[in-house]
Protein backbone atom coordinates (compact mmCIF):
# COMPACT_ATOMS: atom_id res chain seq x y z
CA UNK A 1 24.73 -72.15 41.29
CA UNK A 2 27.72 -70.49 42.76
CA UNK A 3 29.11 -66.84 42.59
CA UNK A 4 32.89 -66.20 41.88
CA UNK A 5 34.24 -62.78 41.63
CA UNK A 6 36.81 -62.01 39.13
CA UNK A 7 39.11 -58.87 39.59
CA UNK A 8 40.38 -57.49 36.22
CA UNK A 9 41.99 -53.59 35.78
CA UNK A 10 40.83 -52.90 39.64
CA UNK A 11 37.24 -53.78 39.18
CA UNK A 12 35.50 -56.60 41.18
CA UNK A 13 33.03 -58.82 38.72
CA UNK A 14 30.80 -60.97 39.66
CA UNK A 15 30.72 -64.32 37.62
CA UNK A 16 27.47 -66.61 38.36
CA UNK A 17 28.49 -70.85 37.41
CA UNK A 18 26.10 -73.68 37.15
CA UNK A 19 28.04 -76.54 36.72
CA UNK A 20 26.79 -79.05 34.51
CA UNK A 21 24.96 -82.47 35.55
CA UNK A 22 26.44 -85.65 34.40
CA UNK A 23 29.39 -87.04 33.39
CA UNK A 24 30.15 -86.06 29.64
CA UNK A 25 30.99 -81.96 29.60
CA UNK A 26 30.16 -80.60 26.71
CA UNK A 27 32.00 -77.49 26.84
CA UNK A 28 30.86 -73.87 28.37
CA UNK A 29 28.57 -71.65 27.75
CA UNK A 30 28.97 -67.44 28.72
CA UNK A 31 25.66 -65.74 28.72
CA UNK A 32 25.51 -61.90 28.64
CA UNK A 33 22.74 -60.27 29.53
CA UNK A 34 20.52 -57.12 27.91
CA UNK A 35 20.26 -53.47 29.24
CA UNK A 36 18.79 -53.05 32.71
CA UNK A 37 18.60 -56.86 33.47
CA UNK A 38 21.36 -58.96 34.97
CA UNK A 39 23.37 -62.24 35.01
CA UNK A 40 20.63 -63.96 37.34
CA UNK A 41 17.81 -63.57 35.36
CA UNK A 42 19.25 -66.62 33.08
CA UNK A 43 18.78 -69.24 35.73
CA UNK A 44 15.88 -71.00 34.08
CA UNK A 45 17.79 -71.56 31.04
CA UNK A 46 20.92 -72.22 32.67
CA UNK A 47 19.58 -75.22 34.53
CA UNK A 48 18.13 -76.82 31.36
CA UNK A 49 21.88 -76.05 29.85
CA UNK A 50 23.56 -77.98 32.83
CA UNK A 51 21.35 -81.06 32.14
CA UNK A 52 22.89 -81.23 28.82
CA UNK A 53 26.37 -81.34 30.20
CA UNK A 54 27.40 -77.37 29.45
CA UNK A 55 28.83 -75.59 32.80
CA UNK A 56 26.90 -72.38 32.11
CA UNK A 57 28.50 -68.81 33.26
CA UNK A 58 26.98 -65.46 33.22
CA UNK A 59 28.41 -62.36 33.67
CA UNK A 60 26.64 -59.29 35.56
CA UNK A 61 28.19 -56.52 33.30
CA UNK A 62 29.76 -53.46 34.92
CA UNK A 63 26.90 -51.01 36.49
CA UNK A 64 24.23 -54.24 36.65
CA UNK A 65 23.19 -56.39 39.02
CA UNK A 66 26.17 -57.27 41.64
CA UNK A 67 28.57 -56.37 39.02
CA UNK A 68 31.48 -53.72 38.90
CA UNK A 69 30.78 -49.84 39.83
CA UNK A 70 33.48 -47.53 37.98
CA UNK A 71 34.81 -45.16 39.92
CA UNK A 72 32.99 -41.30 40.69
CA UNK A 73 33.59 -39.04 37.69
CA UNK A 74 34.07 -42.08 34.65
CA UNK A 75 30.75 -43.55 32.67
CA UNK A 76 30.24 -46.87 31.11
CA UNK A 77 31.02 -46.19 28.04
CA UNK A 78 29.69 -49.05 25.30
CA UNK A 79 33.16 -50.23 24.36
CA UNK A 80 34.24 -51.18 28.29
CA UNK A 81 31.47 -54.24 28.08
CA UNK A 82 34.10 -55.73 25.68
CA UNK A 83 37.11 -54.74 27.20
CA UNK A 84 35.52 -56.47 30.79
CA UNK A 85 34.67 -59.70 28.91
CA UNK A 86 37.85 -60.46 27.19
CA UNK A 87 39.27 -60.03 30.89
CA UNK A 88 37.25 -62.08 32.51
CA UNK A 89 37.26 -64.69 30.40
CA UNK A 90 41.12 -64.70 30.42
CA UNK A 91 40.81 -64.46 34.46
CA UNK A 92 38.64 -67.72 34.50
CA UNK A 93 41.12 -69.36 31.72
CA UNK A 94 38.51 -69.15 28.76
CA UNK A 95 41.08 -68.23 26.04
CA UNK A 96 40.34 -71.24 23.89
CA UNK A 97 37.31 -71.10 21.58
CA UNK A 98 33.79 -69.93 23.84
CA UNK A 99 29.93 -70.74 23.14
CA UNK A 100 28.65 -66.72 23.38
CA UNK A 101 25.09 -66.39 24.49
CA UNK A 102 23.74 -62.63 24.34
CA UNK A 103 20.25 -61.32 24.79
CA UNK A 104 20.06 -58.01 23.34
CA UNK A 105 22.26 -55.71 24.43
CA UNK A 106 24.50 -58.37 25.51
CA UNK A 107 23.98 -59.88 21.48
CA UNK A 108 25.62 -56.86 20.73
CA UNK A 109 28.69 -56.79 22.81
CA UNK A 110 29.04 -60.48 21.94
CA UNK A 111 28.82 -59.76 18.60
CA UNK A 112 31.78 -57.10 18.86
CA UNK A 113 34.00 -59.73 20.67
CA UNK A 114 33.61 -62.02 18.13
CA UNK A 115 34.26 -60.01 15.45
CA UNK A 116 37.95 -58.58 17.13
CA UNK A 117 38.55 -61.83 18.11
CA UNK A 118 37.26 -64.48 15.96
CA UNK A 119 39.25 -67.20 16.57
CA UNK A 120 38.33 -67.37 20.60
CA UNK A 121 34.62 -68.12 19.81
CA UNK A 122 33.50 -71.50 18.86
CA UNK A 123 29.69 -70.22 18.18
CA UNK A 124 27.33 -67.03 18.66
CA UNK A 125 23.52 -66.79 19.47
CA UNK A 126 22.08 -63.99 19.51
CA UNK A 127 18.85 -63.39 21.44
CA UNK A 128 17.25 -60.56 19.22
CA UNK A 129 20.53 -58.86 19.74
CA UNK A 130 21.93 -57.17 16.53
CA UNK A 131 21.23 -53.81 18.47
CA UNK A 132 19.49 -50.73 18.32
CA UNK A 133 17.73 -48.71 16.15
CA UNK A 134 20.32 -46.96 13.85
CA UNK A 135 21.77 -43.26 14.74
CA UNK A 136 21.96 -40.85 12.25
CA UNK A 137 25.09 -38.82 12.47
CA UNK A 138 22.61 -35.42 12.93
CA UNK A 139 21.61 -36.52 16.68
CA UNK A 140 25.06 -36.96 18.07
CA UNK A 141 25.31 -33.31 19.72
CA UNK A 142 21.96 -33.69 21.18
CA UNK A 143 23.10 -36.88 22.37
CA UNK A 144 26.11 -35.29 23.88
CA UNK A 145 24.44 -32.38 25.53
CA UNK A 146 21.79 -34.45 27.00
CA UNK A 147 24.59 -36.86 28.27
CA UNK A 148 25.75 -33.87 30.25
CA UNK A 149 22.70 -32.89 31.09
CA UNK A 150 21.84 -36.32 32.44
CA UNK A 151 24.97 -36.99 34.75
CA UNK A 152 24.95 -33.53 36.23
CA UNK A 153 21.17 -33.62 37.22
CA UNK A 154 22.69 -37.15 39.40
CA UNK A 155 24.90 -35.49 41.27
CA UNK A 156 24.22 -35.33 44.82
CA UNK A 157 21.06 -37.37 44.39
CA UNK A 158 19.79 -40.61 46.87
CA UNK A 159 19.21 -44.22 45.16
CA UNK A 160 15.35 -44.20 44.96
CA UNK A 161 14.04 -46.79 47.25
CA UNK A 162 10.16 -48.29 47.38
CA UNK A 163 8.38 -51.43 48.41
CA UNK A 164 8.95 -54.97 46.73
CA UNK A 165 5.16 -54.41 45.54
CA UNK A 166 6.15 -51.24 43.83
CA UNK A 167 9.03 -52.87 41.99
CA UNK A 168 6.99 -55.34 40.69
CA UNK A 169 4.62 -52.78 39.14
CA UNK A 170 6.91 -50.69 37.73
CA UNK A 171 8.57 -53.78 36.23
CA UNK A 172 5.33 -54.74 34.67
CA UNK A 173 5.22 -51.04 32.68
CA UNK A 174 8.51 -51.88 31.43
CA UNK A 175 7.25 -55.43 29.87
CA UNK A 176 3.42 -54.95 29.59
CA UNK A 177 3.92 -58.30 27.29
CA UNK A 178 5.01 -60.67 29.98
CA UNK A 179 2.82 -62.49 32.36
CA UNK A 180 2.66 -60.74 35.86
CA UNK A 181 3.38 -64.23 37.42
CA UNK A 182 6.95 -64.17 35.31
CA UNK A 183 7.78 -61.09 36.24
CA UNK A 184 6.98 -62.15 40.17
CA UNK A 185 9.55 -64.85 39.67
CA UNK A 186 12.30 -62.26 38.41
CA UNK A 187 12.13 -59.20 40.00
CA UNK A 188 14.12 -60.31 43.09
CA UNK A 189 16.91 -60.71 40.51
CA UNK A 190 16.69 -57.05 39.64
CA UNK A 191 16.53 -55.32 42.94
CA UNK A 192 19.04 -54.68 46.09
CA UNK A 193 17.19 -54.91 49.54
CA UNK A 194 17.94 -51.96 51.46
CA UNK A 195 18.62 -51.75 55.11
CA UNK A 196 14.93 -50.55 55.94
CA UNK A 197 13.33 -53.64 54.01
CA UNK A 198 12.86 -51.56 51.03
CA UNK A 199 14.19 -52.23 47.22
CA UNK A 200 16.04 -50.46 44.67
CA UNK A 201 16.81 -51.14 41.36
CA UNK A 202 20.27 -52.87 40.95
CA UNK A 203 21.91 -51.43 38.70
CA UNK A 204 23.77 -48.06 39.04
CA UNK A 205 21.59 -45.05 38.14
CA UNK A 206 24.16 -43.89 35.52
CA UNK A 207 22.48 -46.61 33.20
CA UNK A 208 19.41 -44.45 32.54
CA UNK A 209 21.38 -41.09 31.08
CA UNK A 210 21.70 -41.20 27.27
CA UNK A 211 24.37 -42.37 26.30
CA UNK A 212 26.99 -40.18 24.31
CA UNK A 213 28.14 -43.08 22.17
CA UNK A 214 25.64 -43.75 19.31
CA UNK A 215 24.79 -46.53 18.07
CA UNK A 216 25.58 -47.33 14.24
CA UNK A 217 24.72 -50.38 12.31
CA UNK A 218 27.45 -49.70 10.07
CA UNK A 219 29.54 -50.60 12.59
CA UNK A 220 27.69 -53.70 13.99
CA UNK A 221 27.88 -54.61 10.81
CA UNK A 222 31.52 -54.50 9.73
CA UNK A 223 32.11 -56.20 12.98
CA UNK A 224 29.39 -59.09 12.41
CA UNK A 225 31.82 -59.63 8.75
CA UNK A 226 34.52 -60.80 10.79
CA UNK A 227 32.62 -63.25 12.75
CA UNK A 228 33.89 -67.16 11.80
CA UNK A 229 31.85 -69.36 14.07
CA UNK A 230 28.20 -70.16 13.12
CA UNK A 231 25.86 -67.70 14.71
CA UNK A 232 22.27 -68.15 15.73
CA UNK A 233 19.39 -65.67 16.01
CA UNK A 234 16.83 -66.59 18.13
CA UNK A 235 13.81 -63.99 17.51
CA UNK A 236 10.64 -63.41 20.08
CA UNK A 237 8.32 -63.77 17.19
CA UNK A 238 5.81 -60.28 16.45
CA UNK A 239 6.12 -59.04 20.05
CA UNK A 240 9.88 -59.13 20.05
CA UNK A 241 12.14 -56.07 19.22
CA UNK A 242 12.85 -56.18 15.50
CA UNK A 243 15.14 -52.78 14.30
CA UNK A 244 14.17 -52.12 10.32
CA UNK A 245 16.86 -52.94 9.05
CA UNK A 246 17.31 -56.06 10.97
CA UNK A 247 17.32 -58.59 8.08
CA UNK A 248 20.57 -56.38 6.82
CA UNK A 249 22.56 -56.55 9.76
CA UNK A 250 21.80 -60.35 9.80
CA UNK A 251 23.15 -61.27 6.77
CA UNK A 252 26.40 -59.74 7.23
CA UNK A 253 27.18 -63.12 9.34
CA UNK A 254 28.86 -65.59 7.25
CA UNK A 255 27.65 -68.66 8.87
CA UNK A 256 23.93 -67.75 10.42
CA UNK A 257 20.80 -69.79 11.10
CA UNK A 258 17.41 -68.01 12.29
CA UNK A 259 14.51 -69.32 14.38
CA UNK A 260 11.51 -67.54 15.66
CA UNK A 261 9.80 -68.72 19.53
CA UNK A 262 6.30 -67.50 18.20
CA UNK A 263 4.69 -65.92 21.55
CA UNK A 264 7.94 -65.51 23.56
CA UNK A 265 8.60 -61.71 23.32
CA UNK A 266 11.76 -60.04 23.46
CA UNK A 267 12.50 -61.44 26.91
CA UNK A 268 12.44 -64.50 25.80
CA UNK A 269 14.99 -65.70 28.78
CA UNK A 270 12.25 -64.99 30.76
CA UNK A 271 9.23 -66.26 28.81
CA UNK A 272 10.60 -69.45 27.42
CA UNK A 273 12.99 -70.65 28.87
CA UNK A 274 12.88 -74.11 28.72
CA UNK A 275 12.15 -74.00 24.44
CA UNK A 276 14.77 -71.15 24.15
CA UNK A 277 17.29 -73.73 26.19
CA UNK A 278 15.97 -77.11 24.03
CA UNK A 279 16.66 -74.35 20.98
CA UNK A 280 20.14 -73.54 21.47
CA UNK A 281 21.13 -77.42 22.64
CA UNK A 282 19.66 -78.89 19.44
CA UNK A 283 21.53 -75.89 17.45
CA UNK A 284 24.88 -76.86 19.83
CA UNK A 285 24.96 -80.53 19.02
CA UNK A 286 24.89 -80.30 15.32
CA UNK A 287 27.59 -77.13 14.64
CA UNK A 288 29.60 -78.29 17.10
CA UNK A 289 29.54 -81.71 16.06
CA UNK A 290 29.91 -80.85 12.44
CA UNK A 291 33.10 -78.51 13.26
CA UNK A 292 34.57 -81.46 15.46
């Protein structure tokens, strides 16, 4: 694995690359993470992904991991994710068709590029990410005011720093459903070490305000019409995140297949990732193949 950083619009982003093993490429794959996790939590699937001949690349998003920080006084504002990858992936000469990889939040902003921009993606999996739970119209003022509210009550604060032990814990309350000796394995992913040998979380602090953009599956929705490539939905089985109206959102793609990793959780990249690898190569070789 190797880390490139990509400037686009004044930002500095931070591109991770496994190259693939082999001799016959079989094209790349761009894997966008979920909310609060980062680019480097994929390296388990990644390195099954290389042994089938795809040069895998995953992008910490603005505000995550290494990635971007926006400058004092802006906010990362939903539509930005898309905005970064269309630049990035015309910075590292992607502007033929893509193989998009999203887990959850990153499903979502995958989703949106493909739906502006159809003809640049080749095929879309989705890692339970069709997004959130729907937002009525009625909560957007709240939503704004506790934006506000949020940011403001920032200002002038330290980055909260503890102990690697404490990380892990409070990593475990945040996935009660995945194995202790997973999480041990990926919490280095999610931290910064500070000068003092402590950790803090790495991703900017801005991430945990509500948001003043709601979410509305309306819009997922008209966007997930446009969509030409054949998508994939990969679901965690019962203890994955399933919105209601889930099944709705799904059919709006044209061209979709769906298949469940019983046991694996939302976090399946975590979990499973050598199945949820063997899962998307097997779903590669035949769309691919049968669009060739």
């Amino acid at each position: 694995m190797k880390s490139v950083q990509v400037r686009v619009r004044s930002l500095q982003h931070r591109v991770l690359v496994w190259e693939p093993k082999g001799d016959e490429a079989q094209g790349d794959i761009v894997l966008l993470h979920g909310y609060m996790d980062a680019a480097a939590t994929f390296d388990r699937v990644a390195i099954h992904l290389t042994q089938a001949g795809y040069r895998c690349l995953a992008l910490d998003m603005r505000g995550y991991g290494e990635g971007a920080r926006i400058p004092d006084g802006t906010y990362y504002h939903f539509p930005d994710y898309v905005l970064d990858l269309h630049g990035i992936l015309a910075a590292l000469e992607l502007t033929s068709a893509s193989i998009l990889v999203g887990h959850s939040m990153g499903g979502t902003i995958a989703t949106l590029f493909a739906g502006a921009f159809p003809e640049r993606v080749s095929a879309l999996a989705l890692l339970e990410g069709v997004g959130p739970p729907d937002h009525p119209p009625e909560s957007v003022p709240d939503r704004m005011r506790h934006w506000i509210d949020g940011v403001n009550d920032l200002r002038g604060k330290k980055v909260r720093t503890f102990s690697k032990e404490e990380a892990l814990s409070r990593l475990a309350l945040s996935h009660p459903s995945v194995d202790l000796s997973v999480l041990e394995t990926r919490v280095h992913h999610l931290v910064s070490t500070q000068p003092d040998g402590s950790v803090a979380w790495a991703y900017d602090p801005l991430h945990r305000t509500v948001s003043p953009t709601p979410f509305y599956a309306r819009t997922l929705i008209a966007f997930a019409r446009k969509v030409t490539s054949p998508v994939l939905f990969v679901g965690g089985g019962e203890q994955g995140f399933h919105p209601p109206d889930e099944g709705e959102r799904l059919l709006a793609f044209p061209n979709l297949e769906r298949i469940d990793l019983a046991g694996a959780g939302h976090m399946m990249h975590w979990t499973q990732p050598e199945a949820l690898a063997q899962a998307l190569i097997k779903w590669l070789t035949r769309v691919l193949e049968r669009s060739s």
